[in-house]
N, C-alpha and C. Protein backbone atom coordinates (compact mmCIF):
# COMPACT_ATOMS: atom_id res chain seq x y z
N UNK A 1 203.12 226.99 255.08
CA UNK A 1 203.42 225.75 254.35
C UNK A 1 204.92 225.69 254.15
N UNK A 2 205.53 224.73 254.30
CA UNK A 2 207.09 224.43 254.20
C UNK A 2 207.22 224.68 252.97
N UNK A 3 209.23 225.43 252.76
CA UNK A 3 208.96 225.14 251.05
C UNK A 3 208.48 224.30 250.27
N UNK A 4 209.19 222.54 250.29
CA UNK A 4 209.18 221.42 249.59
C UNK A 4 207.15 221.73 249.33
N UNK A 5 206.56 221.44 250.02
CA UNK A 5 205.01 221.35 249.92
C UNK A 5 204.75 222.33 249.11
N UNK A 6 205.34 223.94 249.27
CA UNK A 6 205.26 224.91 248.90
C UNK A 6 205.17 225.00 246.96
N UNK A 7 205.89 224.16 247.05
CA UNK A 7 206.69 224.09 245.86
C UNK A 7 205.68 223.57 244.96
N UNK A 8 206.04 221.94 245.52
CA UNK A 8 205.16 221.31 245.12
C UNK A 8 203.18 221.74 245.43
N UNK A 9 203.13 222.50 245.94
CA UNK A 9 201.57 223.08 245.51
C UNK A 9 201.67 223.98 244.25
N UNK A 10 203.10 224.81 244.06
CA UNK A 10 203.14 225.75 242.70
C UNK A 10 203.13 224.46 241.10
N UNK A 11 203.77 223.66 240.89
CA UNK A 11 204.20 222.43 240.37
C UNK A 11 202.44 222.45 240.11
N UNK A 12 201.80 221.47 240.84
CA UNK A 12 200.13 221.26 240.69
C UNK A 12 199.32 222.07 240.22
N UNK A 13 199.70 223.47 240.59
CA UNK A 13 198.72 224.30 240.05
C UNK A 13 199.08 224.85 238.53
N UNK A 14 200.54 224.58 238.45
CA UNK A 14 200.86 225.14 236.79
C UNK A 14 200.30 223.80 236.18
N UNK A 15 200.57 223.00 236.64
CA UNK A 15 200.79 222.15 235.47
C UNK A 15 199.13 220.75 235.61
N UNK A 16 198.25 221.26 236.62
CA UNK A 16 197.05 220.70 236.62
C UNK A 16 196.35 220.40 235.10
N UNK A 17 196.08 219.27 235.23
CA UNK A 17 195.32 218.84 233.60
C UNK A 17 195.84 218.64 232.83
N UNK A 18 197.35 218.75 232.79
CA UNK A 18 198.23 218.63 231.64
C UNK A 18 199.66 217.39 231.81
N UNK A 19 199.53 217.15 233.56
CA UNK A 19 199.92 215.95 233.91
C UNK A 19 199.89 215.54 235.14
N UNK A 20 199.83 214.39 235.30
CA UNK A 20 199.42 213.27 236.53
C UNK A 20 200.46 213.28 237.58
N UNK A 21 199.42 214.00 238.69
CA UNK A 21 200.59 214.19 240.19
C UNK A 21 200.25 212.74 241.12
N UNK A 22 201.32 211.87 241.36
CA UNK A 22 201.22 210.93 242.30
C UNK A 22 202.03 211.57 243.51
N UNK A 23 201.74 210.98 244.84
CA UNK A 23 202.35 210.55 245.67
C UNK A 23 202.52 209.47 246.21
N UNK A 24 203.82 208.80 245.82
CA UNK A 24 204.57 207.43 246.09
C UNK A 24 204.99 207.47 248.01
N UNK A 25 204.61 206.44 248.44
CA UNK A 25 205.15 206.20 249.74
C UNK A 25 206.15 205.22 249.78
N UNK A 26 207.45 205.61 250.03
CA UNK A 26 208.31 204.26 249.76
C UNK A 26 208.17 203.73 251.30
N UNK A 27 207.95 202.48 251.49
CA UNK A 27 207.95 201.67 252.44
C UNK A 27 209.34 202.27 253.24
N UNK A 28 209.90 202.77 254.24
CA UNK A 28 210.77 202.08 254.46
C UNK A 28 210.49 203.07 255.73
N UNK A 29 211.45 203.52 257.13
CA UNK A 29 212.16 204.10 258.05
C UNK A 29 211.32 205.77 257.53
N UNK A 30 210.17 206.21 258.59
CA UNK A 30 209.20 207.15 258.07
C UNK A 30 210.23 208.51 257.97
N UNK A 31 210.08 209.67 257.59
CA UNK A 31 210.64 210.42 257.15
C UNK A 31 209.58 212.04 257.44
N UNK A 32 210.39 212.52 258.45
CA UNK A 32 209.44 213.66 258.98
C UNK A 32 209.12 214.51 257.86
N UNK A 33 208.41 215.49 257.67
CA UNK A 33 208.24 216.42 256.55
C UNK A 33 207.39 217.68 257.42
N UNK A 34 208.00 218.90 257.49
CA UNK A 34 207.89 219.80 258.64
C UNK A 34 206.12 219.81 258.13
N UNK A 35 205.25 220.04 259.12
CA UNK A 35 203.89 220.29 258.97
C UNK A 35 203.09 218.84 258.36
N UNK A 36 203.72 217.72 258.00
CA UNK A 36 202.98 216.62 258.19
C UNK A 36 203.23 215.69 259.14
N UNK A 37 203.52 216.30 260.51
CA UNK A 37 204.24 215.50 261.65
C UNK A 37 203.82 213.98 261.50
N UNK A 38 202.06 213.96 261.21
CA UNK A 38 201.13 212.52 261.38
C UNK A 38 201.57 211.63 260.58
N UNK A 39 202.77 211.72 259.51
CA UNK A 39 203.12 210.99 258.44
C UNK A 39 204.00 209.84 259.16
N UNK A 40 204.78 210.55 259.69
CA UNK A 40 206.31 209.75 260.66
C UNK A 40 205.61 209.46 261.91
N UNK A 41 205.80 208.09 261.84
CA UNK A 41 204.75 207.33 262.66
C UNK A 41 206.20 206.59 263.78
N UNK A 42 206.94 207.16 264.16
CA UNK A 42 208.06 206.54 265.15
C UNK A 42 209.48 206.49 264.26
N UNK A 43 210.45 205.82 264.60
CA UNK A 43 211.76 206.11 264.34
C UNK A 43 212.50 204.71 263.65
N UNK A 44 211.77 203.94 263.54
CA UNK A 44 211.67 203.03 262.77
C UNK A 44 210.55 202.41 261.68
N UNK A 45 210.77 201.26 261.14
CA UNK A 45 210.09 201.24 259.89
C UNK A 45 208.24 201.44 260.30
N UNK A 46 207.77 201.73 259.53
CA UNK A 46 206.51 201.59 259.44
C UNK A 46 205.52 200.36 259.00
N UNK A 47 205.15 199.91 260.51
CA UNK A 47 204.76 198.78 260.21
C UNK A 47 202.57 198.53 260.58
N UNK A 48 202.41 199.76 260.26
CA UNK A 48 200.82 200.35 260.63
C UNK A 48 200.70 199.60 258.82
N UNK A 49 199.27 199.15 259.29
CA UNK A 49 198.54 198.53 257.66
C UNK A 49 198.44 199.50 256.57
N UNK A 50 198.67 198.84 255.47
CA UNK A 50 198.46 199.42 254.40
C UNK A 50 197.27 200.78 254.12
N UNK A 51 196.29 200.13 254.72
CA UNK A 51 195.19 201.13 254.91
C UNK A 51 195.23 202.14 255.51
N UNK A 52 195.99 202.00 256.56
CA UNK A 52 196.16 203.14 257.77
C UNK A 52 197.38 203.73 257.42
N UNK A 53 198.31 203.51 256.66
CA UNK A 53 199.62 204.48 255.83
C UNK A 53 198.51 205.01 254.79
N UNK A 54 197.72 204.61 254.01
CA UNK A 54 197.24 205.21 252.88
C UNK A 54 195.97 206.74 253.18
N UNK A 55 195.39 205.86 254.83
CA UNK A 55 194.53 207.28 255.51
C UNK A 55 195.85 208.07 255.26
N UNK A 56 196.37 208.16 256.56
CA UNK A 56 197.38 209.20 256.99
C UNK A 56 197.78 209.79 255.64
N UNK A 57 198.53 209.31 255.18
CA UNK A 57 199.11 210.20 253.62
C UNK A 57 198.02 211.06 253.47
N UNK A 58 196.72 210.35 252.80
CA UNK A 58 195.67 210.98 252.29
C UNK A 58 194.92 212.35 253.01
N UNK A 59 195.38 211.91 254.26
CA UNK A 59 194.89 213.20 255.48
C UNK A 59 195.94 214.37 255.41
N UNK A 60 197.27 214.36 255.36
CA UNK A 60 198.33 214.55 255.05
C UNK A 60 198.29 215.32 253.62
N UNK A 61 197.77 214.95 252.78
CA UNK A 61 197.94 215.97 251.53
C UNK A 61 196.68 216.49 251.58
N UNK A 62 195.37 215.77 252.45
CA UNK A 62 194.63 217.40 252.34
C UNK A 62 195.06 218.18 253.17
N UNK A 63 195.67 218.39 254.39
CA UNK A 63 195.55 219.18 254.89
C UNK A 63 196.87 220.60 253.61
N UNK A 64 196.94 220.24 253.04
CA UNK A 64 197.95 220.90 252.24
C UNK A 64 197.09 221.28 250.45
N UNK A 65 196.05 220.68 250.85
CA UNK A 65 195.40 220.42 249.48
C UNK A 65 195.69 220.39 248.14
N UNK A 66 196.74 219.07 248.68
CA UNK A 66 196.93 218.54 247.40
C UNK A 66 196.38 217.21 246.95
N UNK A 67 195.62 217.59 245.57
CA UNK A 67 194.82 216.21 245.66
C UNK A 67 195.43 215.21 244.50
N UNK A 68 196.42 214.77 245.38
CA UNK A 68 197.02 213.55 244.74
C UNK A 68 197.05 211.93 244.86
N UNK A 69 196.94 211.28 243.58
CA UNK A 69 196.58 209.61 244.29
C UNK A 69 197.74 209.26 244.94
N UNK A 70 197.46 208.84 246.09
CA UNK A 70 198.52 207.99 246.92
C UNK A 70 199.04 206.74 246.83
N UNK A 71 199.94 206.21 246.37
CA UNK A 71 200.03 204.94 246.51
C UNK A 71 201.47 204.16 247.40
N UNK A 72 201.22 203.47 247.59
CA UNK A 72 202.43 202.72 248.80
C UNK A 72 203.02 201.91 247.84
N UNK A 73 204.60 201.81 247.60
CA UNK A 73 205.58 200.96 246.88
C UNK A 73 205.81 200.07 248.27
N UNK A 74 205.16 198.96 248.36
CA UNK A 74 204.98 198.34 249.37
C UNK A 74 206.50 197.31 249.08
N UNK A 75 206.38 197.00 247.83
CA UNK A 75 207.37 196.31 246.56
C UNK A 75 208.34 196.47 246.28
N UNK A 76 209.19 198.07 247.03
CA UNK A 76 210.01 198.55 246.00
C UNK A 76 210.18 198.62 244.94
N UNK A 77 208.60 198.51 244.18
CA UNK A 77 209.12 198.79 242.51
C UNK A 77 208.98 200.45 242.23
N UNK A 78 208.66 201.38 242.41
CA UNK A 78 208.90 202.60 242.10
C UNK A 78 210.07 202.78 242.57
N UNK A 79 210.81 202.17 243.75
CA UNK A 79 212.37 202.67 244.52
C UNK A 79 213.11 202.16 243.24
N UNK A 80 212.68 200.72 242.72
CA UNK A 80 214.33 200.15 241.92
C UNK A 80 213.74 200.61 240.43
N UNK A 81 212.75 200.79 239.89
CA UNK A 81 212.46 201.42 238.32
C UNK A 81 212.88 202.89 238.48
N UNK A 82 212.56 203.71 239.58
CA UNK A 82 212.54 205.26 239.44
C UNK A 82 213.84 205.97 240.05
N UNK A 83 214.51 205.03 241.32
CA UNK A 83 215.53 205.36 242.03
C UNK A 83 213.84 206.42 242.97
N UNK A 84 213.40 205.76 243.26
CA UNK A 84 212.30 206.89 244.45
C UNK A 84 213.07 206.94 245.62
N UNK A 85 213.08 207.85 246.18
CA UNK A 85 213.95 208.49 247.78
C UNK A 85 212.95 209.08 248.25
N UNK A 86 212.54 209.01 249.59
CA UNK A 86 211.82 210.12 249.77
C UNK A 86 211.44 211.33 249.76
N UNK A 87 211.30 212.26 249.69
CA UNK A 87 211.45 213.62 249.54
C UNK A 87 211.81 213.85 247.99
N UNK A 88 211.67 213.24 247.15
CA UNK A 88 212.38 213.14 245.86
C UNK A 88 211.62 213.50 244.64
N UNK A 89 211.83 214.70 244.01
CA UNK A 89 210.52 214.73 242.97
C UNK A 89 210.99 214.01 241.75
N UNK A 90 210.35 212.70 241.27
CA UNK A 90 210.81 211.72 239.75
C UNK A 90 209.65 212.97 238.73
N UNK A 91 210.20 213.08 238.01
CA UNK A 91 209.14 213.22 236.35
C UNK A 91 209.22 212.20 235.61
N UNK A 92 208.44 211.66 235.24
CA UNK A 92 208.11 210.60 234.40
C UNK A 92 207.38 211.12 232.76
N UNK A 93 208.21 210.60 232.02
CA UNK A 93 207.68 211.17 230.67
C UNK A 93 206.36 209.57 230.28
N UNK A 94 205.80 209.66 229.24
CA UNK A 94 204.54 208.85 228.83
C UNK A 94 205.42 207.99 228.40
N UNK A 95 206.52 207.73 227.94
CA UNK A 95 207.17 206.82 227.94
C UNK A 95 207.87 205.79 229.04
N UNK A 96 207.91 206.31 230.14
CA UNK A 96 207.71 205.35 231.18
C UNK A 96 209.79 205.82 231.96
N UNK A 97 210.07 206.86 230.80
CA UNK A 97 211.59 206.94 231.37
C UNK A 97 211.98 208.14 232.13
N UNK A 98 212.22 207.98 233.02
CA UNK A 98 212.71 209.34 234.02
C UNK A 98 213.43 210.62 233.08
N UNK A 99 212.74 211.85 233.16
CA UNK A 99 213.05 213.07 232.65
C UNK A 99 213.94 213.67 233.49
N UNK A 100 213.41 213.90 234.59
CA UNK A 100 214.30 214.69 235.74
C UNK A 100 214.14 213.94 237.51
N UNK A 101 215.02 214.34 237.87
CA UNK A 101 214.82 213.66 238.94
C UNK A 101 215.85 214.13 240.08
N UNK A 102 215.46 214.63 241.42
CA UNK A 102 216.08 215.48 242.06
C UNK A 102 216.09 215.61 243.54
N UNK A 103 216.37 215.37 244.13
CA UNK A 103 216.19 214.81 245.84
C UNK A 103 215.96 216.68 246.14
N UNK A 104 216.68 217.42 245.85
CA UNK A 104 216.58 219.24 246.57
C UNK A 104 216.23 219.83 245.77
N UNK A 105 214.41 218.95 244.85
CA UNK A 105 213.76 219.56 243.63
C UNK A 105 213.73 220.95 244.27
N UNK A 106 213.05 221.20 245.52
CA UNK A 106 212.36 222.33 245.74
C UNK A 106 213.53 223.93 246.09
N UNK A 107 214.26 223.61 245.81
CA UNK A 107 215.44 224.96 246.48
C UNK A 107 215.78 225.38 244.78
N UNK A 108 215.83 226.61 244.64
CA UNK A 108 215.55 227.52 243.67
C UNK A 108 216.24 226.96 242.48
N UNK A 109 216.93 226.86 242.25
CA UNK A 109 217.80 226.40 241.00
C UNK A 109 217.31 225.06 240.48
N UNK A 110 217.40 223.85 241.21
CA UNK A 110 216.79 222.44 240.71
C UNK A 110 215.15 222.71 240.19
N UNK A 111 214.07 223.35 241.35
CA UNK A 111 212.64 224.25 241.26
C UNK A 111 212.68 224.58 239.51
N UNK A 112 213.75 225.07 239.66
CA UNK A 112 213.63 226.17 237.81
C UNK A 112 213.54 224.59 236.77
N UNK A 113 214.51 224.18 236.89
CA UNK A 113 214.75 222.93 236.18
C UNK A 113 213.38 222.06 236.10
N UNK A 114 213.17 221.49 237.06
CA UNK A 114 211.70 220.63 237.17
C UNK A 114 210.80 221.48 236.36
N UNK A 115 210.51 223.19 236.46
CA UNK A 115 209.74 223.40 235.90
C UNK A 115 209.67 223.21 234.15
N UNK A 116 210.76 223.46 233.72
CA UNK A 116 211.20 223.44 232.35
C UNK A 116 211.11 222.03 231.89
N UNK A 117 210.84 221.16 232.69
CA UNK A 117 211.28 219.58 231.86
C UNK A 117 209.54 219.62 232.15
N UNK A 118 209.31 219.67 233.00
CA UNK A 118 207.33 219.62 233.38
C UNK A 118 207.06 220.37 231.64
N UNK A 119 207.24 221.58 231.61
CA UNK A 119 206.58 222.73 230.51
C UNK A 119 207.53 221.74 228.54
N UNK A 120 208.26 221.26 229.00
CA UNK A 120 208.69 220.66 227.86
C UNK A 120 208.18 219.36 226.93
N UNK A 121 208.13 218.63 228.75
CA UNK A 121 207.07 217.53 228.06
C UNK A 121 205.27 217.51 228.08
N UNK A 122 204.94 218.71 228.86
CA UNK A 122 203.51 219.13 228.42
C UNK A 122 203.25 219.66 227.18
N UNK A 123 204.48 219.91 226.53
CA UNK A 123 204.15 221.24 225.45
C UNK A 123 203.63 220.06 224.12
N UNK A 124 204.51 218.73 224.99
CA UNK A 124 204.74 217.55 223.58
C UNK A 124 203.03 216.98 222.92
């Protein structure tokens, strides 16, 4: 399993039941992710139906088993409320305002951080 996935499977398993894992698809120019080749559907935008981006994802995090709801910012509203990038882990507190937020969550130092803001606002 690649780190980023890696990571994010450690992330799910600490913090399962205590808060809500999405995966956001931002519409735009697909974005390889080593071991979900089926995600990046060509070299420009992705223009396969809604349904058939939402299989793939969904096939895509089981094979990694992560069981997260998928949803497509078809809208750009998670890109312009959250600043979403791909590859990008947002935390979202119950208040609706970005806690942490980190494009190279998964490489050791930012990793530590995400975990501490995750364990801070679970503790609340």
């Amino acid at each position: 399993m690649c780190g980023q996935l890696g990571r994010l499977r450690e992330l799910y398993e600490q913090f399962k039941g205590r808060a809500t894992f999405l995966f956001v698809y931002i519409t735009e120019a697909p974005h390889a992710l080593p071991g979900l080749g089926d995600l990046a559907v060509g070299r420009g935008p992705d223009h396969s139906s809604p349904k058939t981006r939402r299989r793939r994802i969904a096939r895509g995090l089981e094979i990694f088993d992560l069981p997260f709801l998928c949803l497509l910012d078809e809208e750009g509203r998670a890109e312009a409320a959250y600043g979403a990038f791909p590859q990008r882990l947002v935390v979202v507190g119950t208040d609706g305002r970005i806690a942490y937020s980190e494009r190279t969550w998964f490489q050791s130092g930012p990793f530590q951080e995400a975990l501490r803001t995750l364990g801070d606002l679970t503790r609340r």
